[in-house]
Protein backbone atom coordinates (compact mmCIF):
# COMPACT_ATOMS: atom_id res chain seq x y z
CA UNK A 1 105.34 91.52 124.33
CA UNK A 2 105.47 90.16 120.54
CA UNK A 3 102.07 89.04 120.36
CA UNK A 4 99.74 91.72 118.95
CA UNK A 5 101.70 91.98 115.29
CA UNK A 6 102.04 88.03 115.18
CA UNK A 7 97.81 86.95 116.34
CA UNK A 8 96.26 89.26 113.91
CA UNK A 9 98.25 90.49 110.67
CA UNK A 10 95.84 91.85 108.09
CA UNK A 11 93.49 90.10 106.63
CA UNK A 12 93.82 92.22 103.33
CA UNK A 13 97.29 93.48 102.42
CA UNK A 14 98.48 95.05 98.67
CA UNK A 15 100.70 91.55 98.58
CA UNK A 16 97.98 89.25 99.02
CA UNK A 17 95.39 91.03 97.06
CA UNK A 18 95.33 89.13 94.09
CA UNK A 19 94.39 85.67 95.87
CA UNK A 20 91.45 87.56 96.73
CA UNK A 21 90.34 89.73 93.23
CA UNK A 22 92.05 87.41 90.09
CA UNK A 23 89.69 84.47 90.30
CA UNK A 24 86.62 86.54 90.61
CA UNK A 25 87.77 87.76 87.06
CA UNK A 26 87.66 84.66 85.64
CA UNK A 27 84.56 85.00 84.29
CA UNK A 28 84.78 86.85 80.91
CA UNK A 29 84.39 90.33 80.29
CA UNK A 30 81.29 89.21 78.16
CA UNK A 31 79.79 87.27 81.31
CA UNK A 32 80.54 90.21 83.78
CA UNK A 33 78.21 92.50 81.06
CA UNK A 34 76.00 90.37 80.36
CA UNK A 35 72.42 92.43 79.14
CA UNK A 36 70.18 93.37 81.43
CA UNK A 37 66.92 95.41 81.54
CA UNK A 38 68.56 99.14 81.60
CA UNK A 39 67.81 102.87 80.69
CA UNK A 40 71.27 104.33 81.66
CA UNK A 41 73.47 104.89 78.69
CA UNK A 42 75.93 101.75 77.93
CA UNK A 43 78.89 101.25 76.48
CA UNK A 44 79.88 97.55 76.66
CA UNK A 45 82.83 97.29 74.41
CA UNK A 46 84.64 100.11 76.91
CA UNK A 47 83.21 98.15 79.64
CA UNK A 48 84.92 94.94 78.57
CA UNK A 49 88.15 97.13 78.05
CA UNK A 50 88.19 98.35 81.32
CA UNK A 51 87.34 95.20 83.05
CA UNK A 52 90.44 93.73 81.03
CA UNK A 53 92.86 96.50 82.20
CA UNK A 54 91.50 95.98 85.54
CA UNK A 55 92.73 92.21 84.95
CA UNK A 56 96.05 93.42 84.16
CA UNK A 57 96.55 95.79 86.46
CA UNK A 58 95.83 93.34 89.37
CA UNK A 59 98.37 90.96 87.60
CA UNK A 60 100.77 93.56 87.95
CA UNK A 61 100.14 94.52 91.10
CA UNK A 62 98.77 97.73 90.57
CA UNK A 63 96.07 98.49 92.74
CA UNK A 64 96.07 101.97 92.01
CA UNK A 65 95.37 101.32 88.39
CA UNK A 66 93.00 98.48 88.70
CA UNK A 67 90.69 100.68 90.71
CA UNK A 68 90.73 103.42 88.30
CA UNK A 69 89.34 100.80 85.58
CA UNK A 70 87.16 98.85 87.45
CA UNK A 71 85.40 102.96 88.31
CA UNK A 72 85.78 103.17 84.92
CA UNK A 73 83.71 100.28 83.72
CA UNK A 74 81.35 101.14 86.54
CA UNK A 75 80.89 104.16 84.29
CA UNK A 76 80.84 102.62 81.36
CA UNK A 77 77.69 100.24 81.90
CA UNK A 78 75.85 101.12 85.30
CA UNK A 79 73.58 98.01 85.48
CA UNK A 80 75.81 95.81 83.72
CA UNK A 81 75.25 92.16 85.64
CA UNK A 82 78.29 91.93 86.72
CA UNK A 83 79.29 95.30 88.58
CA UNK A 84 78.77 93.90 92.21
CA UNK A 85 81.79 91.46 91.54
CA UNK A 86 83.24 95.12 90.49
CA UNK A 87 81.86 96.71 93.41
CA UNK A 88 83.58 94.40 95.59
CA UNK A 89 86.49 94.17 94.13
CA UNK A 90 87.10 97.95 94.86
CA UNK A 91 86.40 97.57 98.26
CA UNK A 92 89.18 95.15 98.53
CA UNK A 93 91.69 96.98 97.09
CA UNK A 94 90.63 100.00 99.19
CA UNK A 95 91.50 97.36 102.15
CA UNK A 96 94.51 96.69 100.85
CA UNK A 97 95.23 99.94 100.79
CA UNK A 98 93.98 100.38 104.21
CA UNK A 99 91.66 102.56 103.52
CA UNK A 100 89.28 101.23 105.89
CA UNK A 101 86.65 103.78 106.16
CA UNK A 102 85.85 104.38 103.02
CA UNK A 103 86.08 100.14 102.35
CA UNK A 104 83.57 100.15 104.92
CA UNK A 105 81.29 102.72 103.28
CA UNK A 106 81.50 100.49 99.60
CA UNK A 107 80.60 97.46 101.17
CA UNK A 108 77.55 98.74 103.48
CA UNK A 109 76.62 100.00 100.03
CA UNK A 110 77.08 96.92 98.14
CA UNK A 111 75.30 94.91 101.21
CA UNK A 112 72.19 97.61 101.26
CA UNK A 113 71.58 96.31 97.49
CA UNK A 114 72.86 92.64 97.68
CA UNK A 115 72.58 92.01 101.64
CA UNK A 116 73.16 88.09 101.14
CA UNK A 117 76.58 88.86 99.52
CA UNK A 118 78.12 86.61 101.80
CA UNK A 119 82.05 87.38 100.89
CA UNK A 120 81.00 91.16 101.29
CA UNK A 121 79.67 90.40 104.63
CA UNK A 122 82.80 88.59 105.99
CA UNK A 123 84.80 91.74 104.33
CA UNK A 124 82.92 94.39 106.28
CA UNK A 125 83.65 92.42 109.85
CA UNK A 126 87.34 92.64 108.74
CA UNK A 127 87.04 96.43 107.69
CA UNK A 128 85.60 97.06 111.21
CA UNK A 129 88.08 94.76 113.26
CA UNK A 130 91.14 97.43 111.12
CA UNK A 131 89.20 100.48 111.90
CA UNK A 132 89.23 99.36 115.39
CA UNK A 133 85.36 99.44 115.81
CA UNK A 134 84.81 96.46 118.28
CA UNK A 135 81.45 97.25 119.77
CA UNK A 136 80.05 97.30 115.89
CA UNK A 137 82.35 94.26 114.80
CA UNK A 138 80.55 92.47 117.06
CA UNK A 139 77.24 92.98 116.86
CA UNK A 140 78.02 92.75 113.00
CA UNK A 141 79.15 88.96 113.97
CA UNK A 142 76.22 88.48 116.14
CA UNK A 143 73.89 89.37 113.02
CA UNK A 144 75.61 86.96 110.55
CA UNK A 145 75.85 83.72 112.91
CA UNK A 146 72.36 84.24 113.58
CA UNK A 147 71.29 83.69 110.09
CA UNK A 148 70.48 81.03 108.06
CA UNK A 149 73.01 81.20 105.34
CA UNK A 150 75.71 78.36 105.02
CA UNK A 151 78.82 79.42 105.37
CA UNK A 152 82.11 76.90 105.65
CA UNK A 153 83.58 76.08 108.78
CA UNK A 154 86.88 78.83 107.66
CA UNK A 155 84.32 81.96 107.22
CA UNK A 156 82.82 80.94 110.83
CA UNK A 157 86.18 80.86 112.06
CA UNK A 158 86.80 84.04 110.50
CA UNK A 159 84.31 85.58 111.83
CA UNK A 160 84.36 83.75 115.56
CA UNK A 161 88.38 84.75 115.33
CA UNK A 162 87.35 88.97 114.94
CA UNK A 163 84.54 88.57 117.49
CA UNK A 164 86.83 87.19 120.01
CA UNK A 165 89.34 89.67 119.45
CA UNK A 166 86.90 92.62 119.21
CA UNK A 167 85.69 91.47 123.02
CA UNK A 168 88.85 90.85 124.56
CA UNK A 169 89.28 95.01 123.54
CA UNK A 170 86.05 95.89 124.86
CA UNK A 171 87.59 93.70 128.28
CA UNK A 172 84.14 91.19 127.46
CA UNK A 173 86.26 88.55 128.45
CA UNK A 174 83.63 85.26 128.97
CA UNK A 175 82.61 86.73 125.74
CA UNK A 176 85.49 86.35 123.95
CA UNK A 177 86.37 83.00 125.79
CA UNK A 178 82.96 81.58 124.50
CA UNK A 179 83.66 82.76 120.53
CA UNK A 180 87.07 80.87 120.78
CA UNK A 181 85.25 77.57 122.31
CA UNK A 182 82.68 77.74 119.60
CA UNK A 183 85.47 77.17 117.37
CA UNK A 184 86.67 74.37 119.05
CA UNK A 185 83.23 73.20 118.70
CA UNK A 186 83.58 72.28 114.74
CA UNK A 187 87.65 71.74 115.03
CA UNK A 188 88.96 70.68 118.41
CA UNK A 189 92.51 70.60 117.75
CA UNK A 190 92.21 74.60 116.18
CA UNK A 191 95.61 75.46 117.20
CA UNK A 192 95.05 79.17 117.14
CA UNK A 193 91.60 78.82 119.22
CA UNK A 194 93.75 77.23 121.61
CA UNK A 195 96.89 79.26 121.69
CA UNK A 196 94.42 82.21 122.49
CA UNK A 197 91.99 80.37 125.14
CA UNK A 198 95.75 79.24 126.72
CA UNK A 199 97.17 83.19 126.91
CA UNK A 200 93.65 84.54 128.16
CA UNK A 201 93.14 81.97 130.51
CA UNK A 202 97.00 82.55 132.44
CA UNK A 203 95.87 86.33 132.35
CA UNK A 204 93.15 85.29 134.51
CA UNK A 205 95.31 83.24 136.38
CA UNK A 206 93.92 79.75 135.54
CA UNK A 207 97.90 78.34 135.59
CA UNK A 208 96.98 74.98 134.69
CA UNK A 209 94.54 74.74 132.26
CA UNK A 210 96.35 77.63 130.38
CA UNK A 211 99.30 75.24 129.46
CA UNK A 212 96.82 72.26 128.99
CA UNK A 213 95.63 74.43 126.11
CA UNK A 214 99.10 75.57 124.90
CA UNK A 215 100.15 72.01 125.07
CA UNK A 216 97.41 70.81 122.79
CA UNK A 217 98.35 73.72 120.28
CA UNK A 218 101.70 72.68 120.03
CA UNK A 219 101.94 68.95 120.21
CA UNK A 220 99.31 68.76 117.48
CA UNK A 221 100.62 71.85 115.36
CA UNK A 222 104.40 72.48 116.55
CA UNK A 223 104.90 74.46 113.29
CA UNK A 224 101.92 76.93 113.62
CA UNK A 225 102.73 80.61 114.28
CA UNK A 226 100.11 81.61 117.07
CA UNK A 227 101.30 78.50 118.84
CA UNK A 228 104.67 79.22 118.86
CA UNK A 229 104.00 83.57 119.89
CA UNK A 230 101.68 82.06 122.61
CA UNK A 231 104.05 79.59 123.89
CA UNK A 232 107.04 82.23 124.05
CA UNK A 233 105.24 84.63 125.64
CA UNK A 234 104.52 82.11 128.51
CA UNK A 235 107.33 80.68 128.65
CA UNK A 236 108.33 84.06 129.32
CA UNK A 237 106.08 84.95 131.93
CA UNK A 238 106.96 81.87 133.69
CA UNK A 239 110.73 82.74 133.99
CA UNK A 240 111.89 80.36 131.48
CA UNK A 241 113.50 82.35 129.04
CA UNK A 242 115.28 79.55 127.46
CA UNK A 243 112.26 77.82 126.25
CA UNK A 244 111.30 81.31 124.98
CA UNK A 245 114.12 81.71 123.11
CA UNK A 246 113.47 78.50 121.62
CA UNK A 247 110.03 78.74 120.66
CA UNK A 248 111.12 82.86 119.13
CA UNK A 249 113.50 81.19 117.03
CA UNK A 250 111.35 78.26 115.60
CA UNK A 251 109.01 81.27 114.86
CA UNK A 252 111.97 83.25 112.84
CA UNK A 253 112.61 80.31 110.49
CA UNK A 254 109.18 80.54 109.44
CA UNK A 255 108.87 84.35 109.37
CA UNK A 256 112.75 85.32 109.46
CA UNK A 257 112.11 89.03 108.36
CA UNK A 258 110.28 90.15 111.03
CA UNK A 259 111.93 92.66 112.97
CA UNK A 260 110.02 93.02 116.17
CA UNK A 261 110.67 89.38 116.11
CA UNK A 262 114.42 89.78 115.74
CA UNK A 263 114.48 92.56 118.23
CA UNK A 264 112.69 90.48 121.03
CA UNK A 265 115.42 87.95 120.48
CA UNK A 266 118.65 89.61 121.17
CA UNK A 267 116.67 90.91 124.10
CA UNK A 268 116.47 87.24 125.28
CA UNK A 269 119.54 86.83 124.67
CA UNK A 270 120.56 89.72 126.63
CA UNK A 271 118.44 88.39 129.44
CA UNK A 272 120.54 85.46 129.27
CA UNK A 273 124.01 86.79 129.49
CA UNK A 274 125.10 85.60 125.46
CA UNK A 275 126.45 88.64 124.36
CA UNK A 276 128.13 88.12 121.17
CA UNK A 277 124.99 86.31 119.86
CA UNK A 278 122.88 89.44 120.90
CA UNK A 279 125.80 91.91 119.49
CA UNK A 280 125.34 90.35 116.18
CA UNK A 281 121.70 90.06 116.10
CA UNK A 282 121.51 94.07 116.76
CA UNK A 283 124.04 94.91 113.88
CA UNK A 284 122.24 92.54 111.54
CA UNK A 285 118.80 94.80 112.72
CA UNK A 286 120.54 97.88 112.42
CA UNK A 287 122.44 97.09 108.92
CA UNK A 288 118.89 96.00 107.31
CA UNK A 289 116.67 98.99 109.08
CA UNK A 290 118.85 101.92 109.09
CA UNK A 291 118.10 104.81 111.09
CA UNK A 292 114.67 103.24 111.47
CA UNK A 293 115.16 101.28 114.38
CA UNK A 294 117.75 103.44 115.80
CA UNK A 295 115.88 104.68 118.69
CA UNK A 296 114.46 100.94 119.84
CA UNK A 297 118.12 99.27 119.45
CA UNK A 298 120.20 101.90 121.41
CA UNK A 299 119.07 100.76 124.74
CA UNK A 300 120.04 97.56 123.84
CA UNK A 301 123.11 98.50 122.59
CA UNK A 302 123.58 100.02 126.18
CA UNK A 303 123.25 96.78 127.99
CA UNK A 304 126.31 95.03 125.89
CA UNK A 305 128.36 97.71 127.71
C-alpha cells in the first residue's frame, strides 16, 4: 500500500516554508509598524530590527531564529499594525516544525481577534487534518464554506481536499464522496478529485466506474502524482502487476528519492520473478538508508534466496 505518504504530504514543511512567510514580508518594516492608537510601551526602531532579522533568518532557512525575532518584535511594539502578519507567520513556522498543537492554539488566537483572516482560517483546517482531529476538521470546513467570504477556487479545493480526507477517517464515506464531487463541480478534469473518487469507489466495489474515473485522471494528467499512486495501486489490486510497475516507476522519475516508493518496487519486481533488477534496487536502498531500513529490506532480501 504506497498511497497514504504519496495523497497527502504536508501542507507545511521547514523546506517549503519560505513560499509561504517571504512575500508577506515584503511590506517594509516601516509599513508592518505603522502608528497606531497605543498605551503599551513601544520601541519601533527594535521592532523594525527584529522584523529584519526575522527576514533573514527565513532567507536562511532558519526557522528557529526567525521565530525568536518575530516574538521579539511582538515584544517590542504590542499593537504595532502589522503584528497579525507576525502572528501568523509564527504559526507557520510552528507547522513547519510540526508543532501542531500549539500552531493550532496561535491561530484560534489570531482568528478570536481577526476571525475573517482568511489564510489563518485555511491554516487552522491544515493544523487539524496533522493533528489528526477529523471530527473538528470538518466541522471547521463546514463553517468556512458556509460563509460568505470569496475565496479562489485552490483554497476551496484545499479545504474540500482535508474534508474529504478527514471523513473517509471517520468511515463518512458519501460524505467524503460528495466533498470530492464538489470539486469536480468548479474543475471537472481535477485529476486528484478523481484519482480519489476512482480508489474509494473500487473499495466499495463499484469496478467500473472506479476506472472510468482513473481513466479520466490519467489521460488528461498522465504526469500527475495522485494519478499515477491511484492507478498503481489498482492496477495492483486487479492482478496486473506489470502495469503497476509501470505506473511506480513513472512516479519515481518525478519523485526518485522516495524510499517507500523504491521499496514497493523491488517488491514488484519480486512479484514478477526479475531478480537482478530487484537485487539492485535493495542494495541501492540499503547503501543510501543504512541501518535505517534494515529491518523492512531483510525480508526481501530473503525472497532473492
Amino acid at each position: 500500500m504506497i498511497l497514504p505518504r504519496l495523497l497527502f504530504p504536508a501542507l507545511a514543511t521547514a523546506g517549503g516554508i519560505l513560499t509561504a512567510i517571504v512575500p508577506t514580508f515584503a511590506q517594509s518594516a516601516e509599513t508592518l509598524s505603522s502608528p497606531v492608537e497605543t498605551t503599551a510601551p513601544r520601541d519601533t526602531a527594535a521592532y523594525r530590527r527584529e522584523v529584519r532579522k526575522a527576514f533573514a533568518a527565513l532567507r536562511a532557512d532558519s526557522l528557529s531564529q526567525a521565530q525568536r525575532a518575530l516574538e521579539a518584535a511582538l515584544g517590542h511594539d504590542p499593537d504595532a499594525a502589522g503584528n497579525d502578519v507576525l502572528r501568523f507567520n509564527i504559526a507557520k513556522i510552528l507547522m513547519a516544525r510540526r508543532q501542531w498543537h500549539d500552531a493550532e492554539q496561535r491561530l484560534r488566537d489570531l482568528l478570536a481577534h481577526r476571525p475573517d483572516y482568511g489564510e489563518a482560517q485555511i491554516a487552522l483546517a491544515q493544523c487539524l487534518s496533522e493533528a489528526g482531529k477529523d471530527s473538528e476538521l470538518a466541522q471547521w470546513v463546514d463553517t468556512l464554506l458556509a460563509d460568505r467570504r470569496e475565496r479562489t477556487t485552490d483554497e476551496v479545493h484545499t479545504l474540500l481536499f482535508l474534508q474529504s480526507e478527514a471523513c473517509r477517517h471517520l468511515h463518512q464515506d458519501e460524505r467524503a464522496l460528495t466533498a470530492l464531487r464538489r470539486v469536480l463541480k468548479t474543475d471537472r478534469y481535477n485529476a486528484r478529485a478523481h484519482s480519489l473518487i476512482a480508489l474509494q469507489l473500487y473499495t466499495e466495489g463499484h469496478r467500473d466506474e472506479a476506472l472510468l474515473h482513473l481513466g479520466t485522471a490519467l489521460l488528461r494528467h498522465p504526469d500527475d502524482e495522485t494519478a499515477l499512486a491511484v492507478g498503481a495501486e489498482l492496477a495492483e489490486r486487479e492482478g496486473d502487476k506489470v502495469t503497476a510497475l509501470e505506473r511506480l516507476e513513472h512516479l519515481l522519475r518525478l519523485r526518485p528519492d522516495d524510499r517507500p516508493l523504491q521499496v514497493h518496487r523491488a517488491t514488484l519486481l519480486l512479484d514478477l520473478g526479475r531478480r537482478n533488477e530487484a537485487r539492485r534496487q535493495l542494495d541501492s536502498l540499503r547503501a543510501a538508508a543504512g541501518d535505517e531500513l534494515a529491518e523492512q529490506l531483510l525480508p526481501l532480501y530473503h525472497r532473492l534466496r
